[in-house]
Protein backbone atom coordinates (compact mmCIF):
# COMPACT_ATOMS: atom_id res chain seq x y z
CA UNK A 1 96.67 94.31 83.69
CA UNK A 2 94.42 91.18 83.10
CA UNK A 3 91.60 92.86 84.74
CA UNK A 4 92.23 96.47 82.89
CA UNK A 5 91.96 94.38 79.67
CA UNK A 6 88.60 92.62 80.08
CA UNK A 7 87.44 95.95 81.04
CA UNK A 8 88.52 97.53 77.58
CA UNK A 9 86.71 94.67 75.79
CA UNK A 10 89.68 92.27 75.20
CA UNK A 11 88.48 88.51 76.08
CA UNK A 12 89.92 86.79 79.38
CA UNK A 13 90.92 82.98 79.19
CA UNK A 14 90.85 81.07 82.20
CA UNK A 15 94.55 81.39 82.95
CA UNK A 16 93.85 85.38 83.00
CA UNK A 17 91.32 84.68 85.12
CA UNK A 18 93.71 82.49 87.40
CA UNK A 19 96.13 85.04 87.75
CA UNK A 20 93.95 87.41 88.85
CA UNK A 21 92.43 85.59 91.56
CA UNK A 22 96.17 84.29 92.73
CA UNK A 23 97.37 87.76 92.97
CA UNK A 24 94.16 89.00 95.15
CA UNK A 25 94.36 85.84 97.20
CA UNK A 26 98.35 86.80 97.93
CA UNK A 27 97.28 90.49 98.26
CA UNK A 28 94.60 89.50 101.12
CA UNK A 29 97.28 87.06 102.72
CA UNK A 30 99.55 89.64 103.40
CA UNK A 31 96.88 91.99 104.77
CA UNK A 32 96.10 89.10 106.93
CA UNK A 33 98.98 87.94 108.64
CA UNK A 34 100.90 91.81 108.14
CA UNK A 35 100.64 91.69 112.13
CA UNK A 36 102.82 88.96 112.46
CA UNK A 37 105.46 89.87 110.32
CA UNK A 38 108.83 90.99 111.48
CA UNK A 39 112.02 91.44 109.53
CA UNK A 40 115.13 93.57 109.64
CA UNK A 41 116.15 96.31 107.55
CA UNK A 42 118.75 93.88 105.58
CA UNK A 43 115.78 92.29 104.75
CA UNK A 44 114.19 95.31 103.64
CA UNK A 45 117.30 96.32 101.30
CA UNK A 46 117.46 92.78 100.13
CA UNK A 47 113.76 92.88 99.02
CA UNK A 48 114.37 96.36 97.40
CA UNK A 49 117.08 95.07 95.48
CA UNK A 50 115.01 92.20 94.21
CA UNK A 51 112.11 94.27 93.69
CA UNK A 52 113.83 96.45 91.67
CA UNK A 53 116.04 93.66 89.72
CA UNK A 54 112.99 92.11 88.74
CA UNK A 55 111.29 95.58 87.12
CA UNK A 56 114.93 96.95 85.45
CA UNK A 57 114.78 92.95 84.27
CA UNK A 58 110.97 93.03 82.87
CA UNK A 59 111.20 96.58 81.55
CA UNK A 60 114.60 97.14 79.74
CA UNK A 61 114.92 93.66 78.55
CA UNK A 62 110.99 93.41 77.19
CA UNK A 63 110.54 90.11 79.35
CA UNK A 64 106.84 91.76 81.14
CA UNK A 65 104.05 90.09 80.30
CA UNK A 66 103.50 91.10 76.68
CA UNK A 67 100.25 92.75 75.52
CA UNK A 68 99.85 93.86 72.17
CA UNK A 69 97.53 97.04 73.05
CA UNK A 70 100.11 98.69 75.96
CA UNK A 71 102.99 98.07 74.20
CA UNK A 72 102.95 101.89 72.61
CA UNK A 73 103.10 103.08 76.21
CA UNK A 74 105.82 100.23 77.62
CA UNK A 75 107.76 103.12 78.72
CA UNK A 76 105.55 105.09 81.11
CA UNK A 77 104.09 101.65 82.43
CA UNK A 78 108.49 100.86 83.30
CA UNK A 79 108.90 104.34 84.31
CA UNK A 80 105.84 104.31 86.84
CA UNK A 81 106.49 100.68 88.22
CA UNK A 82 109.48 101.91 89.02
CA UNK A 83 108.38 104.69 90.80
CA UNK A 84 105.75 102.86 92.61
CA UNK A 85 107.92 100.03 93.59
CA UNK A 86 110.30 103.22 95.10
CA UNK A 87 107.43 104.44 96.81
CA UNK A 88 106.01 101.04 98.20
CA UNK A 89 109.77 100.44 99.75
CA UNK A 90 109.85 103.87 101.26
CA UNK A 91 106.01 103.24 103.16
CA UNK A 92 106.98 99.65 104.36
CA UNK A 93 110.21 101.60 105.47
CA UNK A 94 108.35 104.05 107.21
CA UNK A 95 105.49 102.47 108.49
CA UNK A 96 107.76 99.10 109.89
CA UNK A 97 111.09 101.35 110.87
CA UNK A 98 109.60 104.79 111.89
CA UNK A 99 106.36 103.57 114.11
CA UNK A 100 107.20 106.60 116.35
CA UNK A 101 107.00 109.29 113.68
CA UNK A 102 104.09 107.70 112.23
CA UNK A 103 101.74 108.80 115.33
CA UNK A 104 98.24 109.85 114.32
CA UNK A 105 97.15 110.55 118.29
CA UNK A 106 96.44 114.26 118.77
């Protein structure tokens, strides 16, 4: 969101700029060390749960990060987080659980 809004002309402080460079730094850790991750499927459904906690908690109590210009559209953004964080748990499902199905060798 910080980056989408110092695209559309609204300034960027340096703690915008902090959080975007956190979040890609934790985005390229993960891409990093993805090989050496293992968990179980509890782990999976405890994540979920969490995952999902955390956007009910952010989009039907108003506690997301507020800005002024989305708020007119705070429902879609809920409604599509939610649907991507659905469809994020269903490919780390499938990609970790279902290897075998996954095969791309014709």
């Amino acid at each position: 969101m910080n980056a989408v809004s110092g695209y559309f002309g609204y300034p960027l402080r340096f703690p915008e700029y902090m959080l975007i460079a956190s979040h890609g730094c934790m985005a390229l850790e993960a891409v990093f060390f993805a090989k050496y991750f293992r968990f179980r499927r509890r782990s999976l459904i405890f994540a979920a749960i969490w995952t999902l906690n955390n956007d009910f908690i952010d989009y039907l109590y108003k506690t997301a990060p507020w800005y002024p210009y989305l708020a007119e559209n705070l429902q879609i953004i809920g409604y599509l987080t939610f649907w991507l964080t659905l469809l994020s748990i269903g490919l780390i499902y499938m990609i970790v659980f279902k290897r075998e199905r996954l095969s791309f060798d014709y």
